[in-house]
C-alpha atoms as a PDB file:
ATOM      1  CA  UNK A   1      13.891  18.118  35.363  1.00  0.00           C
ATOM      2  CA  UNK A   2      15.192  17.399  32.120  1.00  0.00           C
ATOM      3  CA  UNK A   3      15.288  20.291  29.548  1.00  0.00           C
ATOM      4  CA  UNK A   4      16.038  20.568  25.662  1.00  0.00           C
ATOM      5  CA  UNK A   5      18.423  22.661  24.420  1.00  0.00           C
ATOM      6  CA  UNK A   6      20.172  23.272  21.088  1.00  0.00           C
ATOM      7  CA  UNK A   7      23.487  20.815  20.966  1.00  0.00           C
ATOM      8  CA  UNK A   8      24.451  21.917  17.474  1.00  0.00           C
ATOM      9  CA  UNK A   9      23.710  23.938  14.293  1.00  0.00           C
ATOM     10  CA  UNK A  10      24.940  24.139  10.533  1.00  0.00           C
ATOM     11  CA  UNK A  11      23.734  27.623  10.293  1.00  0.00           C
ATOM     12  CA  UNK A  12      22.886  28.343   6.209  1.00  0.00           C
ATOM     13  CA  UNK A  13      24.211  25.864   4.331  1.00  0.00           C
ATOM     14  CA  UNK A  14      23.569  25.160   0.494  1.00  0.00           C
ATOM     15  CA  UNK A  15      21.605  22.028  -0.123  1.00  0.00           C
ATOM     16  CA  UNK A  16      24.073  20.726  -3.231  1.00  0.00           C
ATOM     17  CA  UNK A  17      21.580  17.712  -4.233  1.00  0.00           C
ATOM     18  CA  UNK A  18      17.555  16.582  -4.157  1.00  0.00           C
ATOM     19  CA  UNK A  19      17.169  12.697  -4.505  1.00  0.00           C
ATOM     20  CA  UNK A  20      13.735  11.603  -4.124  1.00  0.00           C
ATOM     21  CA  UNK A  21      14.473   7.998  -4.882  1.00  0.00           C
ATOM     22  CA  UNK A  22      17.117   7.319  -2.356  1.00  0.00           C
ATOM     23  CA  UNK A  23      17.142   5.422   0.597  1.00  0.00           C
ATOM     24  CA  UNK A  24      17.925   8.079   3.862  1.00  0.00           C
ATOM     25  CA  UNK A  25      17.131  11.500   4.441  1.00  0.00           C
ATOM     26  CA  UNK A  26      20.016  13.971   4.608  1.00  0.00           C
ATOM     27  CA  UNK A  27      23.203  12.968   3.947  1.00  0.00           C
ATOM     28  CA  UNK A  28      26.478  15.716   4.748  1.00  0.00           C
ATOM     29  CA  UNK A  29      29.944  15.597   4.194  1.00  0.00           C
ATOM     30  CA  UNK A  30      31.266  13.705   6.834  1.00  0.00           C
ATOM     31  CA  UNK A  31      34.057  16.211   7.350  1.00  0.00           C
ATOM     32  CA  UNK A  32      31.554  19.156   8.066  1.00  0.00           C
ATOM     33  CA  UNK A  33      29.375  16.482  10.501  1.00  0.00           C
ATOM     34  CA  UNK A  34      32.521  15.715  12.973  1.00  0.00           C
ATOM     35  CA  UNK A  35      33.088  19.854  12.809  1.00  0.00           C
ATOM     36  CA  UNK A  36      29.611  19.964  14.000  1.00  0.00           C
ATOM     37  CA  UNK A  37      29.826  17.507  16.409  1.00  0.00           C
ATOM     38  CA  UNK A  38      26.837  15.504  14.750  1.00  0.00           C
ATOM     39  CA  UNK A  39      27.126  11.882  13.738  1.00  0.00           C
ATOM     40  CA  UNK A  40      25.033   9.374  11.403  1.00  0.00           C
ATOM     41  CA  UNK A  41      22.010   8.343  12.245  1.00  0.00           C
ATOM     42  CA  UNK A  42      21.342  11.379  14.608  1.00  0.00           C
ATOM     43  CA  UNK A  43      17.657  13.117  14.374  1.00  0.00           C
ATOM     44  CA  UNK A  44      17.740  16.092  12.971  1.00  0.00           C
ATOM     45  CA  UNK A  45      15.541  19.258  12.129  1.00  0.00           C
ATOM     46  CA  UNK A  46      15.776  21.376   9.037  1.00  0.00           C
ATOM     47  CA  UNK A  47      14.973  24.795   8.765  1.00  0.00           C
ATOM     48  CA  UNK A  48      14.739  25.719   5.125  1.00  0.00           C
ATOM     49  CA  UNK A  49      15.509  29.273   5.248  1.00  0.00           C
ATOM     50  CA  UNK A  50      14.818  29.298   1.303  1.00  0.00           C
ATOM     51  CA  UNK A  51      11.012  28.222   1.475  1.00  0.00           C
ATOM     52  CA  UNK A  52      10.106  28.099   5.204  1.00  0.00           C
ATOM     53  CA  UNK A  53       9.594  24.349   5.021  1.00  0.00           C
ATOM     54  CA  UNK A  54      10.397  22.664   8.941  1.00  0.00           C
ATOM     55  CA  UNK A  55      10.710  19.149   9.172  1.00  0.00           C
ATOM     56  CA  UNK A  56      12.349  16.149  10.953  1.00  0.00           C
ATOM     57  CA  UNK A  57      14.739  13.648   9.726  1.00  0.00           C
ATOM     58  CA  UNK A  58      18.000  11.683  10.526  1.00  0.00           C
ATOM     59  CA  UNK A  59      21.673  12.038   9.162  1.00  0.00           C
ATOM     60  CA  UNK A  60      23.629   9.797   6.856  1.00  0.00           C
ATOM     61  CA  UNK A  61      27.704  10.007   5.951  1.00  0.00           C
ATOM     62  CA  UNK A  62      28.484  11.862   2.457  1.00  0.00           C
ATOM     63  CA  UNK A  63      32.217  11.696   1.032  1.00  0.00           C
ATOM     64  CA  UNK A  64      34.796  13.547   3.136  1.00  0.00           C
ATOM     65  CA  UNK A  65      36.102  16.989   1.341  1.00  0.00           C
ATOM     66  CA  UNK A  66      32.506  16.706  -0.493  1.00  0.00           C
ATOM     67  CA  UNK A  67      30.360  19.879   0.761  1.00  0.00           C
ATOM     68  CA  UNK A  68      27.426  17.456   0.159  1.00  0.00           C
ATOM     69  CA  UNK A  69      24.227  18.479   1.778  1.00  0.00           C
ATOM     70  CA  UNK A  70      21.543  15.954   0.043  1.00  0.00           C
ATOM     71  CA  UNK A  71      17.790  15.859   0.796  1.00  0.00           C
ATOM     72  CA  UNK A  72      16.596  12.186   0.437  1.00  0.00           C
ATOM     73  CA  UNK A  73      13.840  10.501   0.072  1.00  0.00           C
ATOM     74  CA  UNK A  74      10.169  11.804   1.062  1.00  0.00           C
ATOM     75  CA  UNK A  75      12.304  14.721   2.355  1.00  0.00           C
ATOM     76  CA  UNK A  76      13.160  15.893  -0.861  1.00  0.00           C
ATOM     77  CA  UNK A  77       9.685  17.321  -1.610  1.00  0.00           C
ATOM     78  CA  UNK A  78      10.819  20.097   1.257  1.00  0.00           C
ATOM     79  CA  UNK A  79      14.092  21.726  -0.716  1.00  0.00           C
ATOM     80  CA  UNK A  80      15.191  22.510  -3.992  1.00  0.00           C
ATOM     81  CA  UNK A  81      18.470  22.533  -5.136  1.00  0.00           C
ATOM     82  CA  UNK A  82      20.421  25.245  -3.786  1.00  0.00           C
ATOM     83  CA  UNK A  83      17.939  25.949  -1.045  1.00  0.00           C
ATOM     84  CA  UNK A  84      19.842  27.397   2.005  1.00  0.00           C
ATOM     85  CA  UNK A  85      18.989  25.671   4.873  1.00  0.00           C
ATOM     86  CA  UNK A  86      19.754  25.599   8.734  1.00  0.00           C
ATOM     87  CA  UNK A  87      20.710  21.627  10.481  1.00  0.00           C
ATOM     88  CA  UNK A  88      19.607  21.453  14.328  1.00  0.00           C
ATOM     89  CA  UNK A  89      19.810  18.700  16.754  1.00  0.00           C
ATOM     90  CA  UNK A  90      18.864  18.572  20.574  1.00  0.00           C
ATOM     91  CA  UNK A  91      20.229  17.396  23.545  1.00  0.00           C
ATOM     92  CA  UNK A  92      18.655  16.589  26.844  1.00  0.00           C
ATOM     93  CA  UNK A  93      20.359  18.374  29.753  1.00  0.00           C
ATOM     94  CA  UNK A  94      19.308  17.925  33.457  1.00  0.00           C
ATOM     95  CA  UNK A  95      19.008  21.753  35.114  1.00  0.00           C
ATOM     96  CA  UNK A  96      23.091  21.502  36.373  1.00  0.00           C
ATOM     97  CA  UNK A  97      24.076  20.586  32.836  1.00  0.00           C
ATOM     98  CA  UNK A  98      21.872  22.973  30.828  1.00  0.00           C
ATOM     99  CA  UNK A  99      23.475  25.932  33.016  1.00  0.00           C
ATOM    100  CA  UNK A 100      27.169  25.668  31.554  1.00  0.00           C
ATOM    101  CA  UNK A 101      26.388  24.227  28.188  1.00  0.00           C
ATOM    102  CA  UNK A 102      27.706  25.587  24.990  1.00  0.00           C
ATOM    103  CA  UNK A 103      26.349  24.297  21.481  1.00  0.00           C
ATOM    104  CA  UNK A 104      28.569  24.146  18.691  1.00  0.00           C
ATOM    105  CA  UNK A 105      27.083  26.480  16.033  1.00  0.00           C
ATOM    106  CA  UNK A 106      29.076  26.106  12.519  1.00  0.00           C
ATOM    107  CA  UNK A 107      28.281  28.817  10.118  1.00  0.00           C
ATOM    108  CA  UNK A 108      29.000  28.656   6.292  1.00  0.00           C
ATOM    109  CA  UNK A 109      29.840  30.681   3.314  1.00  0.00           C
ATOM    110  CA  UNK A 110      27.590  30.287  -0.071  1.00  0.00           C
ATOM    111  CA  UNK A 111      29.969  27.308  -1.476  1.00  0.00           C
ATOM    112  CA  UNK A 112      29.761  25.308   2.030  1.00  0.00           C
ATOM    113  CA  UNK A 113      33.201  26.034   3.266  1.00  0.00           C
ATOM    114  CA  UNK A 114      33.250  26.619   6.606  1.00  0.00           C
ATOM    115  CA  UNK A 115      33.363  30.796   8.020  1.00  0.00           C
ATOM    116  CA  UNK A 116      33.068  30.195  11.732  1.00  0.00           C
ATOM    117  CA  UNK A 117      32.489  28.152  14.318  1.00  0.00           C
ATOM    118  CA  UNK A 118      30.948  29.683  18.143  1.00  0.00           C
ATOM    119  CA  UNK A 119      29.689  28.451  20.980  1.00  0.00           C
ATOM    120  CA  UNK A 120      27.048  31.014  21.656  1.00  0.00           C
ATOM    121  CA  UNK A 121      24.958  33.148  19.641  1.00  0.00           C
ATOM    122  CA  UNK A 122      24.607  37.505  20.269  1.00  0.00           C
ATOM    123  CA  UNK A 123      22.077  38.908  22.494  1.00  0.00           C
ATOM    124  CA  UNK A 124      19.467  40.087  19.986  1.00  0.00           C
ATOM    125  CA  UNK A 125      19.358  43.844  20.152  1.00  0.00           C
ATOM    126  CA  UNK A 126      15.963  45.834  19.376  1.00  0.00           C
END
């Protein structure tokens, strides 16, 4: 059995630019992709913690050293600028795997610089 599990997360980033007439759908600093161990072209979902929007899209490469998080395309009709939003993607892991795997989980301050980065998030307490 095959299951899904969270590889890696940009946990509350700033979106720092909405182009609806641009070809791709979410381009980030390529500097804050390798941190997350994400690459171009990789499906992605978005979590806009701003406006509750969910959807589905795929990466592209922004300058190094940028910060850019851009919303492209059809996708910008789901953020704003300055929206703070949350970048997931999924790995397959058979049952062995999925036991010892760690995501990488980058979190962020309000300007995009980089606070943390985990491999595990807290037990939620009641």
């Amino acid at each position: 059995m095959q299951k899904t599990l969270l590889r890696s997360k940009l946990h509350r980033i700033n979106v720092t630019q909405v182009e609806l007439d641009y070809e791709g759908s979410c381009a980030v600093d390529t500097d804050i992709l390798r941190k997350g161990n994400l690459q171009e072209y990789e499906k992605i979902d978005i979590y806009n913690v701003t406006n509750g929007e969910r959807f589905s899209t795929y990466l592209m490469a922004a300058e190094a050293g940028s910060k850019t998080v851009s919303i492209n395309g059809a996708a910008a009709h789901k953020a704003s600028l300055n929206d703070i939003i949350i970048i997931c993607a999924y790995g397959l892991y058979d049952e062995e795997a999925a036991l010892i795997h760690k995501p990488t989980l980058v979190y962020f301050d309000d300007n995009n610089n980089i606070k943390s980065i985990k491999d595990g998030i807290p037990e939620q307490k009641s």
